[in-house]
N, C-alpha and C. Protein backbone atom coordinates (compact mmCIF):
# COMPACT_ATOMS: atom_id res chain seq x y z
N UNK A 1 17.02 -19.40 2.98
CA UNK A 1 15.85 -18.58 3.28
C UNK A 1 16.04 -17.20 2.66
N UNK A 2 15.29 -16.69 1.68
CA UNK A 2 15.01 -15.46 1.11
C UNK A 2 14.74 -14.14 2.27
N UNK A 3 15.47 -13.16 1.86
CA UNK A 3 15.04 -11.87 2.73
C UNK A 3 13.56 -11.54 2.43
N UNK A 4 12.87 -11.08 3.75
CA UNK A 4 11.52 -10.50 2.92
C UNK A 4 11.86 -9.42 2.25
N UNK A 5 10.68 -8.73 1.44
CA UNK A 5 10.55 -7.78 0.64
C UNK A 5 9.68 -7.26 1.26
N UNK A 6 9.67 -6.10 1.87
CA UNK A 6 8.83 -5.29 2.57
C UNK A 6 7.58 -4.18 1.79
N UNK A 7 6.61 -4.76 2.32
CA UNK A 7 5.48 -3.79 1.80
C UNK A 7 4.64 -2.86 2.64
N UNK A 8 4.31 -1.87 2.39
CA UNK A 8 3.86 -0.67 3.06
C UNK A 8 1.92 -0.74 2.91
N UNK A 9 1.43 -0.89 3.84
CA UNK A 9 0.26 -0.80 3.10
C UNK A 9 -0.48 0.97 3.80
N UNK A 10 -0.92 1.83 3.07
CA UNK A 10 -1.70 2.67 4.06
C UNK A 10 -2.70 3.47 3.13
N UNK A 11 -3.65 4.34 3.50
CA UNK A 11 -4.98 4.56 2.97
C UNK A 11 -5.00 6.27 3.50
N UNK A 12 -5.91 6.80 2.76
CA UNK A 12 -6.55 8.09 3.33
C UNK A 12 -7.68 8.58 2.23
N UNK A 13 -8.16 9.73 2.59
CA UNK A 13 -8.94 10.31 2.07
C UNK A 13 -7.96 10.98 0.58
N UNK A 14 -8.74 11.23 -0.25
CA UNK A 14 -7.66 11.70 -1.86
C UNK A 14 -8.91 12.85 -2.66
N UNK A 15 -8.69 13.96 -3.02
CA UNK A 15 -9.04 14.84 -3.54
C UNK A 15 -9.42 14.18 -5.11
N UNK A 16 -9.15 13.31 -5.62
CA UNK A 16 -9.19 12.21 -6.63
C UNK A 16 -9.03 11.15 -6.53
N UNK A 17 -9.77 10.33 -6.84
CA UNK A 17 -9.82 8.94 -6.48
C UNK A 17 -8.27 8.07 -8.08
N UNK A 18 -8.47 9.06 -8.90
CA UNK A 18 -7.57 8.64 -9.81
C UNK A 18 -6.18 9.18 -9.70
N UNK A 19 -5.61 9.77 -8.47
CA UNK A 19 -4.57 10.25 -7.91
C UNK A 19 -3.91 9.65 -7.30
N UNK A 20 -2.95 10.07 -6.45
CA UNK A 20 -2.13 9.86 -5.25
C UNK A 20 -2.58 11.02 -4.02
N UNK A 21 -3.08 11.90 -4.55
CA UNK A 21 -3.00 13.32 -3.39
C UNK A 21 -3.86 13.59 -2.44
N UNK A 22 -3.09 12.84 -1.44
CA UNK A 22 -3.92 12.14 -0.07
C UNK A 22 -4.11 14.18 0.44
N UNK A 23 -5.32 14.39 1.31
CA UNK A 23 -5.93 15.53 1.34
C UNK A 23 -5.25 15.68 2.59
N UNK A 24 -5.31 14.96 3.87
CA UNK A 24 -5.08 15.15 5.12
C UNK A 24 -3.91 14.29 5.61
N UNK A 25 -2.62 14.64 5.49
CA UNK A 25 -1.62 13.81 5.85
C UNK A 25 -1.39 13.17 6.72
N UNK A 26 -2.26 14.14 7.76
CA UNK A 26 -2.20 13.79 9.43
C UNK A 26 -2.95 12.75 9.97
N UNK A 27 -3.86 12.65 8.94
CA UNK A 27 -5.01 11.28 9.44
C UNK A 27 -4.51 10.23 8.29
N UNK A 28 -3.73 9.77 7.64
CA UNK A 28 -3.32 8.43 6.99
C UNK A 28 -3.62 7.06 8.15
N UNK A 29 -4.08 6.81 7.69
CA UNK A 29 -4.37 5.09 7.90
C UNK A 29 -3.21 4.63 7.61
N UNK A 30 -2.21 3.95 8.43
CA UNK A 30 -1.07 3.04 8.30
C UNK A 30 -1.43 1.77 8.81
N UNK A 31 -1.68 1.38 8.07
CA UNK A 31 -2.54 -0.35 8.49
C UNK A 31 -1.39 -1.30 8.25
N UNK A 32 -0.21 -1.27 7.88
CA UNK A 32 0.98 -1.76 8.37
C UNK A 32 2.21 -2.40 7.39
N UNK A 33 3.57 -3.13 7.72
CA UNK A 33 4.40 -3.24 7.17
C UNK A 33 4.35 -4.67 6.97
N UNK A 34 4.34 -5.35 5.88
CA UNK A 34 4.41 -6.80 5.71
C UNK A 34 5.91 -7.61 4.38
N UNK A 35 5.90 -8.67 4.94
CA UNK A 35 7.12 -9.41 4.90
C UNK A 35 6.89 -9.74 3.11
N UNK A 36 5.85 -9.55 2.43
CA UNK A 36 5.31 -10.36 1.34
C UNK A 36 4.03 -9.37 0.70
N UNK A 37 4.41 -9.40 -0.55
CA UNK A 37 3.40 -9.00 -1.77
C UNK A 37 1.94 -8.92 -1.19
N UNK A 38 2.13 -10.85 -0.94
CA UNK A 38 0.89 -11.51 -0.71
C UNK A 38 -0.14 -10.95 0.34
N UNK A 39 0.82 -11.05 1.42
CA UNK A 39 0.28 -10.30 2.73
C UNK A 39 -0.19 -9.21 2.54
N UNK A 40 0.95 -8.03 2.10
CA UNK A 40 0.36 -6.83 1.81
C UNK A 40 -0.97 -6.46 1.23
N UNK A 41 -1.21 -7.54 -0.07
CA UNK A 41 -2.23 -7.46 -0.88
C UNK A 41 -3.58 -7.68 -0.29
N UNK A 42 -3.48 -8.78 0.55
CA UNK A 42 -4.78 -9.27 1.78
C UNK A 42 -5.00 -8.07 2.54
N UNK A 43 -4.15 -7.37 3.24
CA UNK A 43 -4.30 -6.05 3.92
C UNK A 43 -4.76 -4.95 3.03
N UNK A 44 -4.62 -4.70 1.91
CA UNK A 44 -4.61 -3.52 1.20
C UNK A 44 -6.42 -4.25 0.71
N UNK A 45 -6.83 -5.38 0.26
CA UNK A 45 -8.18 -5.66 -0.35
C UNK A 45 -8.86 -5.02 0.60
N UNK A 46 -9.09 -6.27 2.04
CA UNK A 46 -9.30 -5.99 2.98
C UNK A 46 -9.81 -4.63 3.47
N UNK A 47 -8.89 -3.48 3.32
CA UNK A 47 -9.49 -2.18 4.01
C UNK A 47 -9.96 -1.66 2.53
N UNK A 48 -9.80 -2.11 1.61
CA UNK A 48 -10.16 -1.58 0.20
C UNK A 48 -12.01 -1.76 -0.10
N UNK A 49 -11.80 -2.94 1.00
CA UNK A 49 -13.63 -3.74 0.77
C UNK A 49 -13.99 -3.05 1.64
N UNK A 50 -13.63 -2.86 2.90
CA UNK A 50 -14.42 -2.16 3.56
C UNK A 50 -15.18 -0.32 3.38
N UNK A 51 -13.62 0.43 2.92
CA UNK A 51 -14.21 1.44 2.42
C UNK A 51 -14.76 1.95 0.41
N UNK A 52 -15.49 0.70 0.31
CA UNK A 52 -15.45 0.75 -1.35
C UNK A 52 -16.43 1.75 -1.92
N UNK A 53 -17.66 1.72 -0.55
CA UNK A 53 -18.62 3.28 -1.15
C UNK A 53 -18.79 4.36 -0.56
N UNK A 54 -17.16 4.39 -0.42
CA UNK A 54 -16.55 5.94 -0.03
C UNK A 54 -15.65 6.63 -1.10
N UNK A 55 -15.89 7.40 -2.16
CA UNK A 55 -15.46 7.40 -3.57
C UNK A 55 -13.69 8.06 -3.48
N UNK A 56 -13.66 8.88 -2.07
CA UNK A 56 -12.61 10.10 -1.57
C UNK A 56 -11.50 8.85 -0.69
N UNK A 57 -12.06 7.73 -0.14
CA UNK A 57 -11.10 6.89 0.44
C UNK A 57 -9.96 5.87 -0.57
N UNK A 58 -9.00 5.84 -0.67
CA UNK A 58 -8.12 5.33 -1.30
C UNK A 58 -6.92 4.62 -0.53
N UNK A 59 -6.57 2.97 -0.96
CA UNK A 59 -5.62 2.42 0.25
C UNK A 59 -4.59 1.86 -0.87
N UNK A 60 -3.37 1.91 -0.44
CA UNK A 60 -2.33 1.59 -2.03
C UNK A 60 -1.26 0.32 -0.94
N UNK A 61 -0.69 -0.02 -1.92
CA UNK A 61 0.81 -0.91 -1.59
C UNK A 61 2.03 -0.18 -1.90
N UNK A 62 2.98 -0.40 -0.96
CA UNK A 62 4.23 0.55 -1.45
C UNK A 62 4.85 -0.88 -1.37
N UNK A 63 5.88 -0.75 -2.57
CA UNK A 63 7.03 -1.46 -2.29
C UNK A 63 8.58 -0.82 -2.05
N UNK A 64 8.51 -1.02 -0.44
CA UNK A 64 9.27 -0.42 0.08
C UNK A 64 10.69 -0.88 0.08
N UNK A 65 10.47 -2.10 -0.67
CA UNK A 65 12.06 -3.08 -1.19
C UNK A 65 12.80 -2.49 -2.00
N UNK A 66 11.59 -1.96 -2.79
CA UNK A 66 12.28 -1.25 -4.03
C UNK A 66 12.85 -0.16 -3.71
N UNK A 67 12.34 0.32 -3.13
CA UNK A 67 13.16 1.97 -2.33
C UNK A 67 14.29 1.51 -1.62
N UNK A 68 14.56 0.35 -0.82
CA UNK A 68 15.31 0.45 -0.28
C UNK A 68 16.55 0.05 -1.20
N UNK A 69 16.43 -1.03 -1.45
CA UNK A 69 17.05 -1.45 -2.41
C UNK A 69 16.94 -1.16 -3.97
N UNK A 70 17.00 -0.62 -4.97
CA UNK A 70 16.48 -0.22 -6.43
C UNK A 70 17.25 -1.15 -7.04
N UNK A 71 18.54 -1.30 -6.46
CA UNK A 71 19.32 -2.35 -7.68
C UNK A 71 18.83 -3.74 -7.63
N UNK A 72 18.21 -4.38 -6.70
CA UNK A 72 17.87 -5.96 -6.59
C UNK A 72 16.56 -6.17 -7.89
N UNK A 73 16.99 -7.48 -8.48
CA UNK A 73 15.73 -7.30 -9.07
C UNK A 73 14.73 -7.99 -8.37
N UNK A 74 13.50 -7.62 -9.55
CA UNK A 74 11.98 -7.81 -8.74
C UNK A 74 11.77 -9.33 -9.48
N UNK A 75 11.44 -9.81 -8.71
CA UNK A 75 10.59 -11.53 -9.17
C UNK A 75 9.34 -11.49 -8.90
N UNK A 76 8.44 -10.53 -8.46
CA UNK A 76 7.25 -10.54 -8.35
C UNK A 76 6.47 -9.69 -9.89
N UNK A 77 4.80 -9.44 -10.36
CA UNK A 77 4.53 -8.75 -10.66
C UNK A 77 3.75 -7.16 -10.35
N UNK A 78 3.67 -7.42 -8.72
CA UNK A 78 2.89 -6.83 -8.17
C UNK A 78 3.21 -5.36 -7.62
């Protein structure tokens, strides 16, 4: 059985939608930690569909495997 690979999913408001530079740190949306790419990705569409004609809302994937670990390699593309 494979370790999961942990993914971060969370969202906020962004001063640019072509950024990272979430405006209000304090209100992040942490919509949660998942075992799989896959999962993460369903969570991240998911709140992505819901706020899509809000131009300032932005929801990303972290791969938090990679942080933890940097030396393992990646078998995913995501």
């Amino acid at each position: 059985m494979s370790k999961p690979k942990l993914h971060l999913v969370f969202g906020g408001r962004v001063s640019d939608p072509q950024s990272l530079d979430f405006n209000d740190l304090e209100n992040i949306d942490l919509v949660g930690v998942y075992p799989n790419f896959e999962e993460a990705e369903d969570a991240w569409r998911g709140m992505a569909q819901r706020t899509v004609d809000d131009a300032e809302m932005k929801y990303v994937v972290v791969h938090l495997h990679r942080l933890l670990e940097p030396e393992l390699p990646t078998e995913e593309t995501g």
